[in-house]
C-alpha atoms as a PDB file:
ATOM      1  CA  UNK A   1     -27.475  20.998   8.291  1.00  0.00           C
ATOM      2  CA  UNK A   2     -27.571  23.611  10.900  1.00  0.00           C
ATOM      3  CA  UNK A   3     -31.619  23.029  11.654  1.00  0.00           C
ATOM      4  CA  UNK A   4     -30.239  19.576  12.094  1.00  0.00           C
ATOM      5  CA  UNK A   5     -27.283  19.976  14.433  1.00  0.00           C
ATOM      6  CA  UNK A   6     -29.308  22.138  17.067  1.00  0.00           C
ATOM      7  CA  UNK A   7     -32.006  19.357  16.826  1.00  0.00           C
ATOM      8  CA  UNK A   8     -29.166  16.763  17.500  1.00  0.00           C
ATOM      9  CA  UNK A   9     -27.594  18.945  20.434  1.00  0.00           C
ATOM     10  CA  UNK A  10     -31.142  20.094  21.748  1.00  0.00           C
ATOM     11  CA  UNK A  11     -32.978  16.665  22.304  1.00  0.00           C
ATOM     12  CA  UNK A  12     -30.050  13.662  21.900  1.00  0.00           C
ATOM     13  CA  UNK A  13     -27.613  14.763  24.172  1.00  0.00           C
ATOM     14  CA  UNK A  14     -26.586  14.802  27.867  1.00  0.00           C
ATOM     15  CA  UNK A  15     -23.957  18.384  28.204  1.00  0.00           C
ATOM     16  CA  UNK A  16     -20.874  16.650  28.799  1.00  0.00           C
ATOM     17  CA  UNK A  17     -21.058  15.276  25.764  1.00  0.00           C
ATOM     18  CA  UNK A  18     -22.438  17.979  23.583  1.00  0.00           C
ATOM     19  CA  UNK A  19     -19.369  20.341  25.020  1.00  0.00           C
ATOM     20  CA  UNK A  20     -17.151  17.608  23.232  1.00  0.00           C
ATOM     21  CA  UNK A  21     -18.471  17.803  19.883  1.00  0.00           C
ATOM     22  CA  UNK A  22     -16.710  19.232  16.697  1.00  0.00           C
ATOM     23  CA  UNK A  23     -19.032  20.249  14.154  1.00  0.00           C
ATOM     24  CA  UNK A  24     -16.954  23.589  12.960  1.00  0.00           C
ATOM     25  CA  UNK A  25     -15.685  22.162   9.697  1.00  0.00           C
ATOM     26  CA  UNK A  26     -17.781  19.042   8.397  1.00  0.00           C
ATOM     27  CA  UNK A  27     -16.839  19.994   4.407  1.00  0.00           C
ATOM     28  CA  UNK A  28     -12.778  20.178   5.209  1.00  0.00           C
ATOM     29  CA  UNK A  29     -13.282  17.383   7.855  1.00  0.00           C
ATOM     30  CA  UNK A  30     -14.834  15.104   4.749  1.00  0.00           C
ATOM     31  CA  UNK A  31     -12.358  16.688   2.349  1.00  0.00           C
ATOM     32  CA  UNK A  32      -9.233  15.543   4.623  1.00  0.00           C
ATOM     33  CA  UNK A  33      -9.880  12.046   4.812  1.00  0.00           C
ATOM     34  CA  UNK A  34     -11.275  10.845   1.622  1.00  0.00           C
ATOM     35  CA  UNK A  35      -8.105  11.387   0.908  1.00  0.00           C
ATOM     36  CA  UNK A  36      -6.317   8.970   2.621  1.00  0.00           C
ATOM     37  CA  UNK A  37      -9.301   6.880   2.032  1.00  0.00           C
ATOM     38  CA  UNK A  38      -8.968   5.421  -1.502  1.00  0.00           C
ATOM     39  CA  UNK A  39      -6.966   2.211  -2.418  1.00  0.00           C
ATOM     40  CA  UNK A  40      -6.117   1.028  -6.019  1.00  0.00           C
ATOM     41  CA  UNK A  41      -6.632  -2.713  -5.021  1.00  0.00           C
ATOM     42  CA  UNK A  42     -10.334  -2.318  -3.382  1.00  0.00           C
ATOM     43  CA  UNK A  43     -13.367  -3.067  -6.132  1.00  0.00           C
ATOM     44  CA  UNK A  44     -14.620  -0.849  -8.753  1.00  0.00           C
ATOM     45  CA  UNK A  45     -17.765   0.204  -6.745  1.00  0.00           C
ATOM     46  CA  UNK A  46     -15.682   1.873  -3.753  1.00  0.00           C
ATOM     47  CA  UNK A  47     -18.017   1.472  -1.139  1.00  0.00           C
ATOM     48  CA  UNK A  48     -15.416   0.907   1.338  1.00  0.00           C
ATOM     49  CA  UNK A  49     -13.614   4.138   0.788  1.00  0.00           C
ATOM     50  CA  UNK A  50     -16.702   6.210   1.074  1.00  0.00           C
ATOM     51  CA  UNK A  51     -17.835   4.260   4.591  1.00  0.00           C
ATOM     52  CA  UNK A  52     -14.314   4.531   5.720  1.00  0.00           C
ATOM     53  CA  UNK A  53     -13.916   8.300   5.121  1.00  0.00           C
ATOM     54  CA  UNK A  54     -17.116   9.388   6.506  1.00  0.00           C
ATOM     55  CA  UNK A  55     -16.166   6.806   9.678  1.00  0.00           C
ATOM     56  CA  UNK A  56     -12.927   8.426  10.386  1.00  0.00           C
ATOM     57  CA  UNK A  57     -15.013  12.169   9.983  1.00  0.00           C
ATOM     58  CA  UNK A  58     -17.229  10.735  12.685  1.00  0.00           C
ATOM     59  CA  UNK A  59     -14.792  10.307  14.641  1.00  0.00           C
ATOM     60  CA  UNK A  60     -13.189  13.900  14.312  1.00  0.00           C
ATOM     61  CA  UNK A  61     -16.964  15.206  15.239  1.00  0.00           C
ATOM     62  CA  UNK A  62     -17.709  13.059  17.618  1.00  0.00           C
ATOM     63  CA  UNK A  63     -16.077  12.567  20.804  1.00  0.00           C
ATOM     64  CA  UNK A  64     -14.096   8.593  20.886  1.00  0.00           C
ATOM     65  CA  UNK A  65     -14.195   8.293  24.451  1.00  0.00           C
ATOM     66  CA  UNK A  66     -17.205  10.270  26.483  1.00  0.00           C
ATOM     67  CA  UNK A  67     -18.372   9.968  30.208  1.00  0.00           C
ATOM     68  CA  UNK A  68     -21.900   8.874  29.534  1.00  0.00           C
ATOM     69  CA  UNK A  69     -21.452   5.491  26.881  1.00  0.00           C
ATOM     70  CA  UNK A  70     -25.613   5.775  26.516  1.00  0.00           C
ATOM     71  CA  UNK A  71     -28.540   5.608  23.780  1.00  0.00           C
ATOM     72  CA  UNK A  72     -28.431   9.226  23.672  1.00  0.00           C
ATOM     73  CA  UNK A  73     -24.830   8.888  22.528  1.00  0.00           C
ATOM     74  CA  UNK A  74     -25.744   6.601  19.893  1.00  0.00           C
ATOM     75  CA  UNK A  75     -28.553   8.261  18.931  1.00  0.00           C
ATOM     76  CA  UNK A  76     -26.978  11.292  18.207  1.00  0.00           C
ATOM     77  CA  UNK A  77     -24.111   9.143  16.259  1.00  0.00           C
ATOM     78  CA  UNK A  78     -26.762   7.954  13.808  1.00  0.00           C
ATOM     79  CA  UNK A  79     -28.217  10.397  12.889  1.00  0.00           C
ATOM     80  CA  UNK A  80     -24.834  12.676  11.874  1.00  0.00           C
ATOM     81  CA  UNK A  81     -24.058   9.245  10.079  1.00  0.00           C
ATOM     82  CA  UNK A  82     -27.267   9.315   8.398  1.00  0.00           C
ATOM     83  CA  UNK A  83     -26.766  13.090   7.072  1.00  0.00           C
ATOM     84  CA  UNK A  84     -23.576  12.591   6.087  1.00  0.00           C
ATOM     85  CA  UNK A  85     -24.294   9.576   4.138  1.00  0.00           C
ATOM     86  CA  UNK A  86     -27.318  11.300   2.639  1.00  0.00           C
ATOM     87  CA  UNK A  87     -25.122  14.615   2.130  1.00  0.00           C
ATOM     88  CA  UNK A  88     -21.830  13.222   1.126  1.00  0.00           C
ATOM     89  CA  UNK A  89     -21.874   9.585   0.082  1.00  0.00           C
ATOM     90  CA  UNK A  90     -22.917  10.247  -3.637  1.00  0.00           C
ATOM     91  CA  UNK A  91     -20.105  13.471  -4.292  1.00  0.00           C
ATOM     92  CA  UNK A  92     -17.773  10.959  -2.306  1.00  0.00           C
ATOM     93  CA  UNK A  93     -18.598   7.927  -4.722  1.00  0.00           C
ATOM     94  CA  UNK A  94     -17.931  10.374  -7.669  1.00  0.00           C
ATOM     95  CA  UNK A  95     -14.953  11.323  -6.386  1.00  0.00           C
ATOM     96  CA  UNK A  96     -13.148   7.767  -5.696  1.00  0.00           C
ATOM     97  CA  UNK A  97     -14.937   6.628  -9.376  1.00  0.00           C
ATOM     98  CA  UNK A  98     -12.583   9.422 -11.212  1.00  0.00           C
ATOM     99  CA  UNK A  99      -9.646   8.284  -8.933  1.00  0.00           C
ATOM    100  CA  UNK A 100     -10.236   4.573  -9.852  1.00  0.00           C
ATOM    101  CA  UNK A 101     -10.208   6.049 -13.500  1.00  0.00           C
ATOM    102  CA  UNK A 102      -6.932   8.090 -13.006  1.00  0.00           C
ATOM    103  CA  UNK A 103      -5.294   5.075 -11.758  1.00  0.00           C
ATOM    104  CA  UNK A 104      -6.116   2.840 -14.798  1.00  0.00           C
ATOM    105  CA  UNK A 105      -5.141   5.430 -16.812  1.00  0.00           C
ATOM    106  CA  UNK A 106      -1.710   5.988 -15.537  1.00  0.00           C
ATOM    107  CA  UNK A 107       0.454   3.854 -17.654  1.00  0.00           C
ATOM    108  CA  UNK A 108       3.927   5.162 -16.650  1.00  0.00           C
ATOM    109  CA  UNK A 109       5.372   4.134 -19.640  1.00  0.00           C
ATOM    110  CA  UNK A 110       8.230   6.627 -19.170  1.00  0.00           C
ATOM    111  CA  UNK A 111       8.680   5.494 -15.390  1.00  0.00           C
ATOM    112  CA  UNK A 112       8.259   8.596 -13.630  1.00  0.00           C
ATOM    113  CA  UNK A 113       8.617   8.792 -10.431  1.00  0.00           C
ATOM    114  CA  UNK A 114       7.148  11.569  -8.051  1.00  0.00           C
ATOM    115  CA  UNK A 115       9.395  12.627  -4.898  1.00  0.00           C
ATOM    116  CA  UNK A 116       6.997  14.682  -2.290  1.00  0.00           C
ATOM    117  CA  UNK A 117       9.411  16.935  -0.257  1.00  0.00           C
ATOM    118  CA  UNK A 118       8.819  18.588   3.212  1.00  0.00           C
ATOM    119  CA  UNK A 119      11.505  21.613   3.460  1.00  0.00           C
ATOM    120  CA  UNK A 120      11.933  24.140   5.878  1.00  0.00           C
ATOM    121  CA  UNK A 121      14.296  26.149   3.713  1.00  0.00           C
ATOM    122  CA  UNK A 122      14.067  26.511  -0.116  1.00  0.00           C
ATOM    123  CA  UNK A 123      15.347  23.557  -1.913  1.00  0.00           C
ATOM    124  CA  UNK A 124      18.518  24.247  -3.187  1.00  0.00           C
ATOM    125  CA  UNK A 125      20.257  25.259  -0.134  1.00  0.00           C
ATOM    126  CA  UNK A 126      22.003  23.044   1.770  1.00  0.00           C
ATOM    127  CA  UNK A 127      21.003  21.977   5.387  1.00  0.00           C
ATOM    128  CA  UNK A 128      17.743  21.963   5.533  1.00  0.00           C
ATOM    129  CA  UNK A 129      15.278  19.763   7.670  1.00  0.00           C
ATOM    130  CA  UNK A 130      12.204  17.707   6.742  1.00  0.00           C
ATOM    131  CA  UNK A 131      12.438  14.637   3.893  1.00  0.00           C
ATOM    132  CA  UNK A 132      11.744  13.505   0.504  1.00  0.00           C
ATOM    133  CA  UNK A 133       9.859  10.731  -0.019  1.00  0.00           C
ATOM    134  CA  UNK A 134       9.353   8.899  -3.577  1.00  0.00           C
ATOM    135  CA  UNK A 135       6.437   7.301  -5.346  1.00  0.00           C
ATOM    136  CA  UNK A 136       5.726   4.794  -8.365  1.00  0.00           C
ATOM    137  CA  UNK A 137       2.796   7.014  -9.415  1.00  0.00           C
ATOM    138  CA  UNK A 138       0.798  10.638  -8.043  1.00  0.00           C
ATOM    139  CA  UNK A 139      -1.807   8.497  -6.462  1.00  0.00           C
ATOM    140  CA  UNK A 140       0.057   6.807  -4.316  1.00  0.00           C
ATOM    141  CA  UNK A 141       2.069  10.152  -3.606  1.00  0.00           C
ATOM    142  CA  UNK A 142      -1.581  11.312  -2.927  1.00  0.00           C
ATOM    143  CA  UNK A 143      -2.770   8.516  -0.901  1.00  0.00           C
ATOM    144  CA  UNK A 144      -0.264   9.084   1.881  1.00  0.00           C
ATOM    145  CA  UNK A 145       0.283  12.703   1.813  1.00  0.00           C
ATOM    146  CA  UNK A 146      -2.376  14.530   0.030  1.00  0.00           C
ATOM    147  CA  UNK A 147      -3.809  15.275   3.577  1.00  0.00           C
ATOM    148  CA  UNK A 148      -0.493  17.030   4.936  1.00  0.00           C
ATOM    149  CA  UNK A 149      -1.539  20.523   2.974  1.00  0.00           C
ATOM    150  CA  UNK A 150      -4.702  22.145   1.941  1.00  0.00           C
ATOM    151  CA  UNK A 151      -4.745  22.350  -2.128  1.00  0.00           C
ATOM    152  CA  UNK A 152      -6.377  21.660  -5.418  1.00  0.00           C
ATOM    153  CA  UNK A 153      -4.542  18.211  -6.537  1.00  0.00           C
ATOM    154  CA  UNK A 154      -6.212  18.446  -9.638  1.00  0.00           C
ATOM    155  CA  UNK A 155      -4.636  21.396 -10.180  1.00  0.00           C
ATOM    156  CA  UNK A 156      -1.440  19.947  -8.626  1.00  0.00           C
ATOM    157  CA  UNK A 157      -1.826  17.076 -11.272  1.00  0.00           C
ATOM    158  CA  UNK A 158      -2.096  19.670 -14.191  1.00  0.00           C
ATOM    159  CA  UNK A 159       1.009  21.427 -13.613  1.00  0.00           C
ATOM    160  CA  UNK A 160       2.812  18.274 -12.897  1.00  0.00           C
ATOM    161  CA  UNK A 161       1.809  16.897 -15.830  1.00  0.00           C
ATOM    162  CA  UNK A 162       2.882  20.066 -18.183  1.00  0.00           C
ATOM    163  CA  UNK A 163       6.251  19.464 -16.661  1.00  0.00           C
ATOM    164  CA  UNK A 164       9.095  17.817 -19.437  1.00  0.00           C
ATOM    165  CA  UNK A 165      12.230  19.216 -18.386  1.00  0.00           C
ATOM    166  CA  UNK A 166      14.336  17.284 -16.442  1.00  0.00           C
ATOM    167  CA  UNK A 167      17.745  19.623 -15.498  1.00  0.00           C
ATOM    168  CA  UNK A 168      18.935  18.184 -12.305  1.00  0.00           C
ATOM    169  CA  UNK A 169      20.867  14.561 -12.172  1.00  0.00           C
ATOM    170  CA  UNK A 170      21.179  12.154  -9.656  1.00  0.00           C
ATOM    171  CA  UNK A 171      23.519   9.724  -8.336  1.00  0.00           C
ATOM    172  CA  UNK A 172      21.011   6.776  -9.354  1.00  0.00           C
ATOM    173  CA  UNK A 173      20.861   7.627 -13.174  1.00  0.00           C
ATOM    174  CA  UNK A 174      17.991   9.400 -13.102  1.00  0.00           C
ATOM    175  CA  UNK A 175      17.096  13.165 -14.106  1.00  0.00           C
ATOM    176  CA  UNK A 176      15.025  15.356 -11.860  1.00  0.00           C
ATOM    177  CA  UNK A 177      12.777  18.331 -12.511  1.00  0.00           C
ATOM    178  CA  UNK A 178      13.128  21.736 -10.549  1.00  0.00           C
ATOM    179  CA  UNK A 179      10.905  21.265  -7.502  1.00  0.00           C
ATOM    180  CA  UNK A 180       7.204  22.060  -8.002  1.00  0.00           C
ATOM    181  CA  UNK A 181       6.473  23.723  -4.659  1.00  0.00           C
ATOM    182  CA  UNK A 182       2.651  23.566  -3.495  1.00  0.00           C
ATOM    183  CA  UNK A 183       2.280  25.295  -0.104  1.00  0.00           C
ATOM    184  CA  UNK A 184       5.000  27.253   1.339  1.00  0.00           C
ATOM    185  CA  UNK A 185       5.432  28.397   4.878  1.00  0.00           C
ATOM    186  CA  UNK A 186       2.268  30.938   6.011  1.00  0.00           C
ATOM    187  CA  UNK A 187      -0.197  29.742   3.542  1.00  0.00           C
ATOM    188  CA  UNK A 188      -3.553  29.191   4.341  1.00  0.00           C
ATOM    189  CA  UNK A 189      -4.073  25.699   5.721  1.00  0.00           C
ATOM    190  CA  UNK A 190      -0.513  25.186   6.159  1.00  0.00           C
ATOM    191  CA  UNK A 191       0.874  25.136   9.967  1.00  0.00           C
ATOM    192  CA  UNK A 192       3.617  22.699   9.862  1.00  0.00           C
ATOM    193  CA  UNK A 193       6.284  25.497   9.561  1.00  0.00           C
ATOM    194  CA  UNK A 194       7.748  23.642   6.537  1.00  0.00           C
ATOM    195  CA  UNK A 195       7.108  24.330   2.658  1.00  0.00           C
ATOM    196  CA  UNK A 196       6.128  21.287   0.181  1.00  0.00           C
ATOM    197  CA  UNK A 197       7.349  20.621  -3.150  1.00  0.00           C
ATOM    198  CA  UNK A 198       7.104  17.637  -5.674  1.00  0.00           C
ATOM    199  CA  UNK A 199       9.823  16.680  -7.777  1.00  0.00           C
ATOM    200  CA  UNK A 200       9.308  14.419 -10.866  1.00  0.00           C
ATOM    201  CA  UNK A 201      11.825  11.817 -11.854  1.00  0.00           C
ATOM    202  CA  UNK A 202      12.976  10.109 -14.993  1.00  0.00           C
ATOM    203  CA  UNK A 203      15.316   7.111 -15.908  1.00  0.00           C
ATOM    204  CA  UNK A 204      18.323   8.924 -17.648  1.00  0.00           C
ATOM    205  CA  UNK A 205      17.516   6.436 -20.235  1.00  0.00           C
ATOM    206  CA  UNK A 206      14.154   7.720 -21.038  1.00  0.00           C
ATOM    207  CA  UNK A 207      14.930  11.374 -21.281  1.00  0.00           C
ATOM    208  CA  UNK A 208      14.526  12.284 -24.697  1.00  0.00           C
ATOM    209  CA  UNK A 209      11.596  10.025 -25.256  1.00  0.00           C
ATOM    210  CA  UNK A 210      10.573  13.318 -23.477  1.00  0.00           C
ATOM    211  CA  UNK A 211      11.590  15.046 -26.290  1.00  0.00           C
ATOM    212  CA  UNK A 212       9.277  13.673 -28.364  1.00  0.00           C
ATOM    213  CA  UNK A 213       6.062  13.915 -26.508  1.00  0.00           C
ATOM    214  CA  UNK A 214       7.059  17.512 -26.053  1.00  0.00           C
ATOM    215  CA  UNK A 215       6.694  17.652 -29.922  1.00  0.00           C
ATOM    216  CA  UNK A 216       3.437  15.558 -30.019  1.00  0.00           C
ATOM    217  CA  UNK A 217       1.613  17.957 -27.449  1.00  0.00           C
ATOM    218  CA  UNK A 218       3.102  21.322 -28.820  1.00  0.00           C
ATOM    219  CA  UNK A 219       1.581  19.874 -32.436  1.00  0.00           C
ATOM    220  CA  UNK A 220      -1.648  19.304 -30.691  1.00  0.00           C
ATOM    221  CA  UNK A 221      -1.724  22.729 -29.537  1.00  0.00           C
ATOM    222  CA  UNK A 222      -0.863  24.228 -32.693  1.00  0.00           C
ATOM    223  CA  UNK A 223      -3.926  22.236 -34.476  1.00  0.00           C
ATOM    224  CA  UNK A 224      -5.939  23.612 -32.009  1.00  0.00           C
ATOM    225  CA  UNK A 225      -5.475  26.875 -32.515  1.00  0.00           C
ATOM    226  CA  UNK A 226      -5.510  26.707 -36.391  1.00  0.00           C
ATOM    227  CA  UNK A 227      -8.457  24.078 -37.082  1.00  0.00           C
ATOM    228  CA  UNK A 228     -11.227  25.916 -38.875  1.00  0.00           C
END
């Protein structure tokens, strides 16, 4: 990629434009929007999610507006498109095909909800600035803020998932966990000055159907450990 680059900046463009180009982070830069990028309701083969990310990373390295609008300009735009389409597109195609999976899979049947917080104090005390926003299901929590902080939402996912105690109630008969917070103030990749957490919500009605696939999965554990 590098070999490429100094070709690109060597022999495509005029100086005013190469002083306005961004290539210091393509792998977060593709990381950040694909993101964003996915929706539920597009076909199975996601094609438009992968030509939209890598579009919107274009125009993070590339400059949108740029003194000399020439072929050299363009030039130079193809053929970062082409690498990262040859680089990217297949590990991006992977990557919206197991979030098109996730999404079929998520059945709700318990009707969680997932509330994505932005805090500049811990949770629990009172008067503190930033919001809490709710979702139907993690993808669409994802979707619109998975971009906001820098971490593993697999991982995210896992935790969130593990999580079947619901301690705190509301005023809209419903029963919230503890808050699961995912970047505090100071981490890496975090400059907003705020922490993040995600809350999970259930109907009051369907808390101890919790109960019982608590029981299911701690069974499943236990006949892991003592199958033969």
């Amino acid at each position: 990629m590098k070999d490429l680059i100094k070709k690109i900046l060597r022999e495509e463009l005029t100086p005013s434009v190469k002083r306005r180009i961004d290539f210091s982070n393509i792998d977060s830069i593709i990381k950040k929007h694909r993101i964003g990028a996915f929706q539920k309701e597009e076909p199975t083969e996601l094609g438009m999610a992968t030509t939209r990310t890598i579009l919107k990373a274009m125009y993070d390295i590339m400059p949108r507006e740029f003194e000399e609008y020439d072929d050299d300009y363009h030039k130079a735009w193809d053929k970062i498109k082409e690498y990262l389409n040859d680089n990217y597109g297949e590990e991006l195609r992977q990557y919206f095909e197991k979030r098109r999976r996730d999404v079929d899979e998520d059945k709700n049947p318990l009707g969680i909800k997932y509330i994505f917080v932005k805090h500049d104090k811990p949770y629990y005390n009172s008067g503190w600035r930033g919001f809490a926003d709710g979702f139907d299901s993690f993808d669409e929590m994802l979707t619109k803020y998975g971009d906001y902080v820098d971490v593993d939402w697999d991982e995210i996912k896992n935790k969130l998932d593990k999580i079947n105690d619901y301690p705190e109630p509301t005023f809209a008969n419903t029963m919230n966990s503890r808050p699961l917070r995912i970047s505090s103030i100071g981490d890496e990749g975090n400059h907003w000055g705020y922490n993040f957490s995600i809350i999970k919500q259930i109907p009051k009605d369907n808390l101890d159907k919790t109960k019982g696939i608590q029981a299911e999965e701690n069974n499943d554990e236990l006949d892991e450990y003592t199958c033969p």
